[in-house]
ModelCIF file with pLDDT and N, C-alpha, C, O atoms, coordinates in Angstrom:
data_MODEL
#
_entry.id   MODEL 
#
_entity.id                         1 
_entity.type                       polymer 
_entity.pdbx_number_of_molecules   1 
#
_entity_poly.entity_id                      1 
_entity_poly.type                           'polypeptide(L)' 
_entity_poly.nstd_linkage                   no 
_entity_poly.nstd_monomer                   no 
_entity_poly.pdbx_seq_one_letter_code       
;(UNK)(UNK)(UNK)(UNK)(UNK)(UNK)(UNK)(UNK)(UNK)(UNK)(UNK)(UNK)(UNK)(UNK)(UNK)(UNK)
(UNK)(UNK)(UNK)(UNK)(UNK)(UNK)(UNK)(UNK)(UNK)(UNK)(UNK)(UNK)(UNK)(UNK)(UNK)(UNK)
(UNK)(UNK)(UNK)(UNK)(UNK)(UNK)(UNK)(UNK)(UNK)(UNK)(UNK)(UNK)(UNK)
;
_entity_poly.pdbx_seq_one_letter_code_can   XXXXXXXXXXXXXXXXXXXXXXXXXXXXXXXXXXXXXXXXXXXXX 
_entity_poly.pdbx_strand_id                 A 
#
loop_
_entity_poly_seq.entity_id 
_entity_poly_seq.num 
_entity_poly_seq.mon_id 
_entity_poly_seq.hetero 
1 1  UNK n 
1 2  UNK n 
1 3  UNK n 
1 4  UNK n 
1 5  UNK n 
1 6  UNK n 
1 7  UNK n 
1 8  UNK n 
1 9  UNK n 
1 10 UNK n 
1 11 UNK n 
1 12 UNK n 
1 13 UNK n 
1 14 UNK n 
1 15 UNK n 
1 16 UNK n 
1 17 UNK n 
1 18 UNK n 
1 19 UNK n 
1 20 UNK n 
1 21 UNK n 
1 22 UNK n 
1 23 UNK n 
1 24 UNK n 
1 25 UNK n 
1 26 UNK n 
1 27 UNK n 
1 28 UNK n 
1 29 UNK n 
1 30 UNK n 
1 31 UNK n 
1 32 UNK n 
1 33 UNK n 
1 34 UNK n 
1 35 UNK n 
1 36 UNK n 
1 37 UNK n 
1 38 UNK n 
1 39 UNK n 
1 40 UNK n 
1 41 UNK n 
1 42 UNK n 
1 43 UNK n 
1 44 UNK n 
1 45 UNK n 
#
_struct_asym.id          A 
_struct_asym.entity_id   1 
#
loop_
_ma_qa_metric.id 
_ma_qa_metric.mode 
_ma_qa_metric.name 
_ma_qa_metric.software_group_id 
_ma_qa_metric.type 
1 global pLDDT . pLDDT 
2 local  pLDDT . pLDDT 
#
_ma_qa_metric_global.metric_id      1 
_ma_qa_metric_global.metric_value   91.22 
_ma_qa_metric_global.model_id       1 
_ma_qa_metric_global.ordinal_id     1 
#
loop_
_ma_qa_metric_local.label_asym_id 
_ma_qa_metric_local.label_comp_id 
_ma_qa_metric_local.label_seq_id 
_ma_qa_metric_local.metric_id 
_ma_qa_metric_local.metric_value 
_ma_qa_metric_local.model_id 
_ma_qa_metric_local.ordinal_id 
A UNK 1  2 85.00 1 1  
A UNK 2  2 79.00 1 2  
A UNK 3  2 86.00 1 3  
A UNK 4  2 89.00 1 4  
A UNK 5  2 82.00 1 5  
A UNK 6  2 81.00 1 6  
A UNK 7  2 88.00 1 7  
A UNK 8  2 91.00 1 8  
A UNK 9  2 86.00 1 9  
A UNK 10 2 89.00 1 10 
A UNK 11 2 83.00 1 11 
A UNK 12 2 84.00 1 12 
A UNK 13 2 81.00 1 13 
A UNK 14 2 86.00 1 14 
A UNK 15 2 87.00 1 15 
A UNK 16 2 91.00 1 16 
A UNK 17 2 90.00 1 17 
A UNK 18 2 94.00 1 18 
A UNK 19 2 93.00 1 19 
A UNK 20 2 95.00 1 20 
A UNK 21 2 94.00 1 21 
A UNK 22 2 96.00 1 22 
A UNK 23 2 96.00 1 23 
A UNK 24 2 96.00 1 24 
A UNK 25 2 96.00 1 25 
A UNK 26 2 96.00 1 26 
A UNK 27 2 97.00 1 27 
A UNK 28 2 96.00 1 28 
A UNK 29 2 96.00 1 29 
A UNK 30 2 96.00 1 30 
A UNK 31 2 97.00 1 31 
A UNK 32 2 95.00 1 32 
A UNK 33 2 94.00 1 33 
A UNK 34 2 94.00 1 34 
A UNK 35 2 93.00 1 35 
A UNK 36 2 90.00 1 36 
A UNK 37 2 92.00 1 37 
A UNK 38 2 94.00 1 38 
A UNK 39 2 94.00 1 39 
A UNK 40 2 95.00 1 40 
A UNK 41 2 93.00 1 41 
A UNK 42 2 95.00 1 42 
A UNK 43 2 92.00 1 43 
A UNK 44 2 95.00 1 44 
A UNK 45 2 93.00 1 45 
#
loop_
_atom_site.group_PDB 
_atom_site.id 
_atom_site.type_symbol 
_atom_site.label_atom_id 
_atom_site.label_alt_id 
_atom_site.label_comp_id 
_atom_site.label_asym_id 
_atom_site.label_entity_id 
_atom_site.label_seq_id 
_atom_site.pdbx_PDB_ins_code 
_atom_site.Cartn_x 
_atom_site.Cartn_y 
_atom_site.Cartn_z 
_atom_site.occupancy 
_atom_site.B_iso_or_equiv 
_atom_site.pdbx_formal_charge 
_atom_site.auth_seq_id 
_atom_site.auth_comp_id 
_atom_site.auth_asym_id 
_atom_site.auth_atom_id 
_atom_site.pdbx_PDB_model_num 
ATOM 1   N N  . UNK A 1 1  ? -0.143  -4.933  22.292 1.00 85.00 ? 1  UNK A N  1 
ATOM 2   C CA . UNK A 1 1  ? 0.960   -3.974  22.405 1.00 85.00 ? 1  UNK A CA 1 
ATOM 3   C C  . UNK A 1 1  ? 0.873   -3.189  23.705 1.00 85.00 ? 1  UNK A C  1 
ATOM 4   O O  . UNK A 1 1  ? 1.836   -2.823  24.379 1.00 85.00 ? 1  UNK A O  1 
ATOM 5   N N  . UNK A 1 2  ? -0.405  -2.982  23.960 1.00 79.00 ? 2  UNK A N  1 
ATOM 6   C CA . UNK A 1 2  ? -0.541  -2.144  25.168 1.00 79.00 ? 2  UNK A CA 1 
ATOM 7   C C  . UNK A 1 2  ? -0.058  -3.134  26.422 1.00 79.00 ? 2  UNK A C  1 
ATOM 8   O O  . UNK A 1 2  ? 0.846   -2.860  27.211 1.00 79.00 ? 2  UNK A O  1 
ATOM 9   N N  . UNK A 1 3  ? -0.832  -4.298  26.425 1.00 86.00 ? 3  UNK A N  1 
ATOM 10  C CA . UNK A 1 3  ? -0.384  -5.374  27.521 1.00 86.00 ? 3  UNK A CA 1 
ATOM 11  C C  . UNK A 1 3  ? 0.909   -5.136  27.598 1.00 86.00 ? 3  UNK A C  1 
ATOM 12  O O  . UNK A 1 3  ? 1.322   -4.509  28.573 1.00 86.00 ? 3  UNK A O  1 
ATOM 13  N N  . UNK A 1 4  ? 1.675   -5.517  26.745 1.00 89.00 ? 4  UNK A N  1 
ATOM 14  C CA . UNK A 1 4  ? 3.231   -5.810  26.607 1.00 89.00 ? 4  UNK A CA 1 
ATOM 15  C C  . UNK A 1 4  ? 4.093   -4.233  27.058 1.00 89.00 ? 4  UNK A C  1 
ATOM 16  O O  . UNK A 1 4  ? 5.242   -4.369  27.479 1.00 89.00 ? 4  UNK A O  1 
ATOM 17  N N  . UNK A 1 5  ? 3.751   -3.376  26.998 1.00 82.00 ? 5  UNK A N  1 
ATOM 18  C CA . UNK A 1 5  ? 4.328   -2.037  27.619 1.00 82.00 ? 5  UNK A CA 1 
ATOM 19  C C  . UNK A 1 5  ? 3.783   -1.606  29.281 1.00 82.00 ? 5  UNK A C  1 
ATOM 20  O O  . UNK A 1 5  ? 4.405   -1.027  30.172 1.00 82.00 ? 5  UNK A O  1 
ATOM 21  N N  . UNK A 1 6  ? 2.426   -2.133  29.261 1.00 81.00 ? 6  UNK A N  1 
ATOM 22  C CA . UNK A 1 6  ? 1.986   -1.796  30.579 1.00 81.00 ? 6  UNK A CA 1 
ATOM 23  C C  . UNK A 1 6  ? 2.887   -3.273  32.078 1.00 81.00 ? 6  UNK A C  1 
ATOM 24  O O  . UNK A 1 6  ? 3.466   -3.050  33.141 1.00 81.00 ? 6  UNK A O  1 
ATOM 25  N N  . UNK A 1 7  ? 2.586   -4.477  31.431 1.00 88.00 ? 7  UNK A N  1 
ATOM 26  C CA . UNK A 1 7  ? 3.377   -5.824  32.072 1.00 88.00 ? 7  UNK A CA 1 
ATOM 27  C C  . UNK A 1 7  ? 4.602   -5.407  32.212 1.00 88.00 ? 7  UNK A C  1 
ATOM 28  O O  . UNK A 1 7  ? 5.119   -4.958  33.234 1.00 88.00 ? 7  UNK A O  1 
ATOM 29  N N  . UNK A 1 8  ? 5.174   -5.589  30.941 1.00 91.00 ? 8  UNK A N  1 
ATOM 30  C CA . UNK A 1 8  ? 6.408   -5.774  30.757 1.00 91.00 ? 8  UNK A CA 1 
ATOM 31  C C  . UNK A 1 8  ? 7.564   -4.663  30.641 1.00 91.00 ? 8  UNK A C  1 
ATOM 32  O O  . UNK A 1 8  ? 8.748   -4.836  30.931 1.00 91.00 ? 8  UNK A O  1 
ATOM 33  N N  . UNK A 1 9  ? 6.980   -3.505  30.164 1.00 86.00 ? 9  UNK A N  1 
ATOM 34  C CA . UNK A 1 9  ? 7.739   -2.169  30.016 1.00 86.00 ? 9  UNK A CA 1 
ATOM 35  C C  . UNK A 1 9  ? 8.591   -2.506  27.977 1.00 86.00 ? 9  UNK A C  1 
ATOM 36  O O  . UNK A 1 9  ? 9.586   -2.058  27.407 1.00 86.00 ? 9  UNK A O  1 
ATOM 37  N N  . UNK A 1 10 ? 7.789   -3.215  27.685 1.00 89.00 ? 10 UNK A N  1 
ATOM 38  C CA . UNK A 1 10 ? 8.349   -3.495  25.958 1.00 89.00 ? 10 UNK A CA 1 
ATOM 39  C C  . UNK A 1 10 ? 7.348   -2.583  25.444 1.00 89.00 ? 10 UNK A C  1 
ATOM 40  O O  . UNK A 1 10 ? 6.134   -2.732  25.579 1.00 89.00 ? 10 UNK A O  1 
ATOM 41  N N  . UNK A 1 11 ? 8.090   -1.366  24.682 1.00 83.00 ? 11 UNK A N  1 
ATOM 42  C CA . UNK A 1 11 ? 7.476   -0.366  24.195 1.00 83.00 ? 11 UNK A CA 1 
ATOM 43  C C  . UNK A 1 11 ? 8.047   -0.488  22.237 1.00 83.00 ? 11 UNK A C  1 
ATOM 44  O O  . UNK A 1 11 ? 9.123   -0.222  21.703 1.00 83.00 ? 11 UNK A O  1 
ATOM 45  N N  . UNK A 1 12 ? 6.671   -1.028  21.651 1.00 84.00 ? 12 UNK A N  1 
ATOM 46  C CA . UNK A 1 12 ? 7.338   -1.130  20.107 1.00 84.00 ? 12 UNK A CA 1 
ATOM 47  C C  . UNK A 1 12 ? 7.435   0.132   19.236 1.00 84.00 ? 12 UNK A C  1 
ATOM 48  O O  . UNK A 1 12 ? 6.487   0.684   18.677 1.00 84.00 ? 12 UNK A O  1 
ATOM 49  N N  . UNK A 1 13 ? 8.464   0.430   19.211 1.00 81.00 ? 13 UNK A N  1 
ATOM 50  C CA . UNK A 1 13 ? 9.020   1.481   18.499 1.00 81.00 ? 13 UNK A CA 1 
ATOM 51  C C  . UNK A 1 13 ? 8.889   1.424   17.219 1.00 81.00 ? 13 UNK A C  1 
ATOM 52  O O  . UNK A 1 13 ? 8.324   2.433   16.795 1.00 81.00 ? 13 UNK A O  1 
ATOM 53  N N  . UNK A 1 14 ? 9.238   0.485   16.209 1.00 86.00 ? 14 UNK A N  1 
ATOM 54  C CA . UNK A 1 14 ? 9.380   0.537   15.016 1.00 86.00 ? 14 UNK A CA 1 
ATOM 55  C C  . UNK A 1 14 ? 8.577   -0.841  14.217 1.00 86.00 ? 14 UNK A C  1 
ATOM 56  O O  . UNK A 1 14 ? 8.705   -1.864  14.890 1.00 86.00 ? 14 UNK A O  1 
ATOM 57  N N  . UNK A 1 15 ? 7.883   -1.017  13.077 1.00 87.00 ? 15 UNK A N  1 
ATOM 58  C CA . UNK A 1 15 ? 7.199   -2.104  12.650 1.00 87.00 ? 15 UNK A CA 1 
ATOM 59  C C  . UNK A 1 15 ? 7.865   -2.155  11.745 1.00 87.00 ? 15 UNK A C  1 
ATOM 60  O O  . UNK A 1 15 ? 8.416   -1.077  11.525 1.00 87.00 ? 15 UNK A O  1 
ATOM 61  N N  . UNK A 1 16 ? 8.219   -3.288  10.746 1.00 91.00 ? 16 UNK A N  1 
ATOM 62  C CA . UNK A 1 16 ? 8.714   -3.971  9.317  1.00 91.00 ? 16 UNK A CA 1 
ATOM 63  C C  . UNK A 1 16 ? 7.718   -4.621  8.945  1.00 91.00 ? 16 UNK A C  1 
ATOM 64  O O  . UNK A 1 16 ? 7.480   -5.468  9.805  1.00 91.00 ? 16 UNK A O  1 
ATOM 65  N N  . UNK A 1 17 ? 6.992   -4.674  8.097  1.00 90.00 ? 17 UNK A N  1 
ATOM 66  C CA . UNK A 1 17 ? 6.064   -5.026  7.280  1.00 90.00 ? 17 UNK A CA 1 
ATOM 67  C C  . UNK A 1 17 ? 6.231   -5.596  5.743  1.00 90.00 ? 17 UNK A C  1 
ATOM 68  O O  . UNK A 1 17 ? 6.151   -4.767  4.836  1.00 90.00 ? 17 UNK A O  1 
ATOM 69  N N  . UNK A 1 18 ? 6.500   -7.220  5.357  1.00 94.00 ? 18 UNK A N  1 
ATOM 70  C CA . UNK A 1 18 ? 6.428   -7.352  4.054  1.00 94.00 ? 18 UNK A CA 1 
ATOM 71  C C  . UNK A 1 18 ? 5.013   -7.597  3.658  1.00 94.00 ? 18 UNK A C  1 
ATOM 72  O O  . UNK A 1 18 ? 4.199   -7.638  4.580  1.00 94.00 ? 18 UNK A O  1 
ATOM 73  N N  . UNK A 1 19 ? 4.486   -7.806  2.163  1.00 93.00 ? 19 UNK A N  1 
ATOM 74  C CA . UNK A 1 19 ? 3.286   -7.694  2.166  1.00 93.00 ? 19 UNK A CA 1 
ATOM 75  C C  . UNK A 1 19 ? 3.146   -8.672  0.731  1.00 93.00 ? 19 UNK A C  1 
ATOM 76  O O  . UNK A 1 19 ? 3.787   -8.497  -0.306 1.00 93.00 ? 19 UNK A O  1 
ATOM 77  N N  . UNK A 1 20 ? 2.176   -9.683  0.975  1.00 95.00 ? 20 UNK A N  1 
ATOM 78  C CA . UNK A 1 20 ? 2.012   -10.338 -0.714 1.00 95.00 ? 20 UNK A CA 1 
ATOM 79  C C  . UNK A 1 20 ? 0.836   -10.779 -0.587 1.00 95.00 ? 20 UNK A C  1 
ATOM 80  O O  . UNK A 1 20 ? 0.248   -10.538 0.468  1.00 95.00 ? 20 UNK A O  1 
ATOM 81  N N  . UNK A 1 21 ? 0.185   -11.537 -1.621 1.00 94.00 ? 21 UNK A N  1 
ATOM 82  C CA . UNK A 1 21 ? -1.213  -12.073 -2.106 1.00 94.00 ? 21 UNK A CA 1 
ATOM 83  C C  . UNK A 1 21 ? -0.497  -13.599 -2.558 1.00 94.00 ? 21 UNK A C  1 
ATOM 84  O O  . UNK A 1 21 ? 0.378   -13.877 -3.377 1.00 94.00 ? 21 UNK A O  1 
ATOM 85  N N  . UNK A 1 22 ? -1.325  -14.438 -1.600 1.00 96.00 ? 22 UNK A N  1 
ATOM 86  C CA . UNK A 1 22 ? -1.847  -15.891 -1.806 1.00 96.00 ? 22 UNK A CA 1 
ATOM 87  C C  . UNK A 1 22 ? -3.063  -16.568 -1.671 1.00 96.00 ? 22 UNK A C  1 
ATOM 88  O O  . UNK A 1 22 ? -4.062  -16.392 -0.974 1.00 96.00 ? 22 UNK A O  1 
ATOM 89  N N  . UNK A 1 23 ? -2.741  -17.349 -2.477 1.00 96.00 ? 23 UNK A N  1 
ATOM 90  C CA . UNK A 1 23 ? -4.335  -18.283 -1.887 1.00 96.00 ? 23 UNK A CA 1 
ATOM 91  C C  . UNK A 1 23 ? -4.245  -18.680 -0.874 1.00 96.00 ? 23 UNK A C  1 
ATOM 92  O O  . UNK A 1 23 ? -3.275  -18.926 -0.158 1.00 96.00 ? 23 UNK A O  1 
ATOM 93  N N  . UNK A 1 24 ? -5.841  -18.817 -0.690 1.00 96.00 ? 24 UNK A N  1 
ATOM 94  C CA . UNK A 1 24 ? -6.390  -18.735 0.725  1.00 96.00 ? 24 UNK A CA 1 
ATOM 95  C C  . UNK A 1 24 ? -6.252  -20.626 0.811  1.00 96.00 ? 24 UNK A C  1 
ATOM 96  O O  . UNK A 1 24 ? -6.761  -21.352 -0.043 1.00 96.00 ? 24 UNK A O  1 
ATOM 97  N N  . UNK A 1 25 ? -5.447  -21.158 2.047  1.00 96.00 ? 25 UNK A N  1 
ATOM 98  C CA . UNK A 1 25 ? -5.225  -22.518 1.820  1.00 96.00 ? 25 UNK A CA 1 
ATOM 99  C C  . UNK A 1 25 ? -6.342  -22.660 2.946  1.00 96.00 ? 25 UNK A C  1 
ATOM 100 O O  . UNK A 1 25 ? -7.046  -21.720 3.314  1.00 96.00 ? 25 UNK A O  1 
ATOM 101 N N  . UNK A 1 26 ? -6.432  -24.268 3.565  1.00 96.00 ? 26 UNK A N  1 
ATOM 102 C CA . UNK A 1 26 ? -7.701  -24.696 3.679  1.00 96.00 ? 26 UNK A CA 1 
ATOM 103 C C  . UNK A 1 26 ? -7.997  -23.749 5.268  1.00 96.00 ? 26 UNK A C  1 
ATOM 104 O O  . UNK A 1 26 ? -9.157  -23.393 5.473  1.00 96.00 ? 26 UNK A O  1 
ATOM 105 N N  . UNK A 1 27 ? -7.125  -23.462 6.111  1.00 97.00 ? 27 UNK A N  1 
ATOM 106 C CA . UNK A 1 27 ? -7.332  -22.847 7.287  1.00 97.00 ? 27 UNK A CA 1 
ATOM 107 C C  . UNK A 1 27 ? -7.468  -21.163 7.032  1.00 97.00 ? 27 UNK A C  1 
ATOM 108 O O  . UNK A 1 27 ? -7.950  -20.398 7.867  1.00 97.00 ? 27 UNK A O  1 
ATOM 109 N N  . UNK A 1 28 ? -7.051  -20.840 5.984  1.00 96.00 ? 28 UNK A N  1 
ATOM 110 C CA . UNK A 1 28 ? -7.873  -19.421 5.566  1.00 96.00 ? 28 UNK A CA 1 
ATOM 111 C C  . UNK A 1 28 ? -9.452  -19.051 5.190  1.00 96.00 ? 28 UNK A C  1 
ATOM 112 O O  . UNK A 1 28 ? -10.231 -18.138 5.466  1.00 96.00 ? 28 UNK A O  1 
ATOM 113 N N  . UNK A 1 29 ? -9.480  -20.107 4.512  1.00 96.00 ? 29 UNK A N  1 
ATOM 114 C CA . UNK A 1 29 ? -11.233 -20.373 4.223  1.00 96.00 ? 29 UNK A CA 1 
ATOM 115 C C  . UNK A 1 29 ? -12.070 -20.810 5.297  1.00 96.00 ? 29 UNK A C  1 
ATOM 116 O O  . UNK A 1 29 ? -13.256 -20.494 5.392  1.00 96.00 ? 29 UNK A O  1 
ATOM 117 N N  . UNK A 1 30 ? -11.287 -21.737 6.329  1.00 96.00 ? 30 UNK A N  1 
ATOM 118 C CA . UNK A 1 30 ? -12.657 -22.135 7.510  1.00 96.00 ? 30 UNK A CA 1 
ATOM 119 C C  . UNK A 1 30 ? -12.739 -20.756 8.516  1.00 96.00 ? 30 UNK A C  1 
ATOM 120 O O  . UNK A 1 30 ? -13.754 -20.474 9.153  1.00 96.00 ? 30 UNK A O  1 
ATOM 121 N N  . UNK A 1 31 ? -11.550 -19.991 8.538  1.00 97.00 ? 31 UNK A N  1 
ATOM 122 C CA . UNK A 1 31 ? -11.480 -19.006 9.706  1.00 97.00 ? 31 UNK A CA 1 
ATOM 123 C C  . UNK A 1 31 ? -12.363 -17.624 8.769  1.00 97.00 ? 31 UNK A C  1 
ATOM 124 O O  . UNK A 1 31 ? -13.152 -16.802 9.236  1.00 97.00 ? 31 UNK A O  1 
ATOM 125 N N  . UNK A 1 32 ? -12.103 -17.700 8.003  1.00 95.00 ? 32 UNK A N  1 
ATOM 126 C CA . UNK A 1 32 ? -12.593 -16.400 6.931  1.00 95.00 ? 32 UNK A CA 1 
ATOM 127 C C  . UNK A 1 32 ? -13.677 -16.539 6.552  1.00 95.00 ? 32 UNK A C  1 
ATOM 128 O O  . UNK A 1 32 ? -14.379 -15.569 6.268  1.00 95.00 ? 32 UNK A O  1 
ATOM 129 N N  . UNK A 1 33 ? -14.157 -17.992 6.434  1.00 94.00 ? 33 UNK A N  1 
ATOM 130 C CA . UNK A 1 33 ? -15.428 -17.838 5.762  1.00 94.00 ? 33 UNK A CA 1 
ATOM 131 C C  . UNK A 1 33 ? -15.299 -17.309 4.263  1.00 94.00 ? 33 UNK A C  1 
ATOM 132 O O  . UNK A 1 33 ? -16.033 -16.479 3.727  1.00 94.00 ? 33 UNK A O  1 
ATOM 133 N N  . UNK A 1 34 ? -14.327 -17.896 3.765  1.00 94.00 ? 34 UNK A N  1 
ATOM 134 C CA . UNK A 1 34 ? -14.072 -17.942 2.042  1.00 94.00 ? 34 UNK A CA 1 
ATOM 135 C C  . UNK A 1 34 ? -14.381 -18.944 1.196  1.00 94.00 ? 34 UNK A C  1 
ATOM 136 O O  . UNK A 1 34 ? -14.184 -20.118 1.511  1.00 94.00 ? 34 UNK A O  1 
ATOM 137 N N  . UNK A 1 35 ? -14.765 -18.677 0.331  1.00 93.00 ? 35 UNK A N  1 
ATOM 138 C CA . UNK A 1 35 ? -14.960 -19.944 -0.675 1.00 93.00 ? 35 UNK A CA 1 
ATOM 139 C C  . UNK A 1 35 ? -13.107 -19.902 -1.164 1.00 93.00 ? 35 UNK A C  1 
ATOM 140 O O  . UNK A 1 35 ? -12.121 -19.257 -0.810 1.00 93.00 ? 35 UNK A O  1 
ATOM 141 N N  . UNK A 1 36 ? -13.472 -21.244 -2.382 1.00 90.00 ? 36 UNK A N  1 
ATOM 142 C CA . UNK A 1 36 ? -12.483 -21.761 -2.883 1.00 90.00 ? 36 UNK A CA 1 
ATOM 143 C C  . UNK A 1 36 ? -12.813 -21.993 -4.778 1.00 90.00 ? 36 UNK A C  1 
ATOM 144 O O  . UNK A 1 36 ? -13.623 -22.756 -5.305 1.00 90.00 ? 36 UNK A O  1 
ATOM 145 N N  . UNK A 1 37 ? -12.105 -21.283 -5.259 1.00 92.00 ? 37 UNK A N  1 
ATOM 146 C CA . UNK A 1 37 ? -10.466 -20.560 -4.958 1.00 92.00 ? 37 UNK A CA 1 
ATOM 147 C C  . UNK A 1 37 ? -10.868 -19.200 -4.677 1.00 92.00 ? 37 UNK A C  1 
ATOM 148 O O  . UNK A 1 37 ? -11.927 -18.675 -5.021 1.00 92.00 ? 37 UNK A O  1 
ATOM 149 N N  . UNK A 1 38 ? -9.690  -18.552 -3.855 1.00 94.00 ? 38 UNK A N  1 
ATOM 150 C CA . UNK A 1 38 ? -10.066 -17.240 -3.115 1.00 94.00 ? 38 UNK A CA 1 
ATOM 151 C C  . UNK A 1 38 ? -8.516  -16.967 -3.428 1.00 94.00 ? 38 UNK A C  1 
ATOM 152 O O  . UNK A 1 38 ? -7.760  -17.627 -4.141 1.00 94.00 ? 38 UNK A O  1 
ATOM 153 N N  . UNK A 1 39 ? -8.227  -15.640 -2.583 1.00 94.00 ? 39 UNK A N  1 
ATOM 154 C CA . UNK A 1 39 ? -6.551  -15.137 -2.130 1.00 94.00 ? 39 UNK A CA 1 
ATOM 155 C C  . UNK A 1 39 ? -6.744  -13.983 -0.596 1.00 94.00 ? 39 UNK A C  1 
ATOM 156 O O  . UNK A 1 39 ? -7.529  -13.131 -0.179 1.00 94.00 ? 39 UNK A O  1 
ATOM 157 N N  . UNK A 1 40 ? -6.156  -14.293 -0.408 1.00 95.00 ? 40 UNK A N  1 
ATOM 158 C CA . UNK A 1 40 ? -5.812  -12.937 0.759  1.00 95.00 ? 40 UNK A CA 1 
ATOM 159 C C  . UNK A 1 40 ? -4.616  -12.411 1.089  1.00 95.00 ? 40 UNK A C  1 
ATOM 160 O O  . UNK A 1 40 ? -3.610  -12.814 0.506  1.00 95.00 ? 40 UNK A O  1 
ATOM 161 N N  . UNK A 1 41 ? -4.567  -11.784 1.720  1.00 93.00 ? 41 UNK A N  1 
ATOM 162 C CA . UNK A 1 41 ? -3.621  -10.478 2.065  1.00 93.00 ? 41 UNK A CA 1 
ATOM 163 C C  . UNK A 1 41 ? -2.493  -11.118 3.260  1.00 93.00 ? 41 UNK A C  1 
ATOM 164 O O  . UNK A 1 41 ? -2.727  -11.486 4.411  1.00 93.00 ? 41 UNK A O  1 
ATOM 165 N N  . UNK A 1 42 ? -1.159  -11.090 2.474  1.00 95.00 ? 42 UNK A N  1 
ATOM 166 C CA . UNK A 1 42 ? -1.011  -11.902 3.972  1.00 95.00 ? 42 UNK A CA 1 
ATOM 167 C C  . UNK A 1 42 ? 0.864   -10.624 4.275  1.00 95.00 ? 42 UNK A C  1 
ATOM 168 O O  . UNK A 1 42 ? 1.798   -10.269 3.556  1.00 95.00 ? 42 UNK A O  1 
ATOM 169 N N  . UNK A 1 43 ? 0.507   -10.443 5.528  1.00 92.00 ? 43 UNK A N  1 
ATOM 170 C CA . UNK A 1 43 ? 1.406   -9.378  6.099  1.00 92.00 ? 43 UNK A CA 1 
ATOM 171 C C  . UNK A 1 43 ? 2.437   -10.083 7.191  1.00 92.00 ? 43 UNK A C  1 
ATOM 172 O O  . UNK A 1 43 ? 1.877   -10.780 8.036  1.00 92.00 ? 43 UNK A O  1 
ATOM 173 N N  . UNK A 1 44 ? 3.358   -10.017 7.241  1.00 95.00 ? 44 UNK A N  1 
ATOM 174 C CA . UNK A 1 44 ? 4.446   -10.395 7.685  1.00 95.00 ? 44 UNK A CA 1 
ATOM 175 C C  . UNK A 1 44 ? 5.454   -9.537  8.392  1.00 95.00 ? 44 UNK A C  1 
ATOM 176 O O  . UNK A 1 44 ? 6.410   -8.958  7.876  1.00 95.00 ? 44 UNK A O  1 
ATOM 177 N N  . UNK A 1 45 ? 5.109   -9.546  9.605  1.00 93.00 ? 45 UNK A N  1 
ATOM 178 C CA . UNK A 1 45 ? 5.365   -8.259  10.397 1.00 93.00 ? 45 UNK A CA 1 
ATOM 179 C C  . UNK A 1 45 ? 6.672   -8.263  11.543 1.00 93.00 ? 45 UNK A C  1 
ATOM 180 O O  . UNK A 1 45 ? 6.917   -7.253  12.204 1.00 93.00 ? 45 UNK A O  1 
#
């Protein structure tokens, strides 16, 4: 965010955030270091 205002002069004013719980599919577990079955937090911004 900082890059993008200092480069570019894009200053983010406002965030939208939806928010739910899924399982963790197979690229959540190798990056996370989760077992299986798991869930995580997934934000949508």
């Amino acid at each position: 965010y900082l890059h993008l205002l200092d480069a570019y002069g894009i200053r983010i004013a406002a965030i939208r955030e939806k928010l739910m719980a899924e399982l963790a599919d197979k690229e959540d577990r190798r990056l996370l270091a989760l077992a299986s079955p798991n869930a995580v937090l997934v934000i949508r911004e």
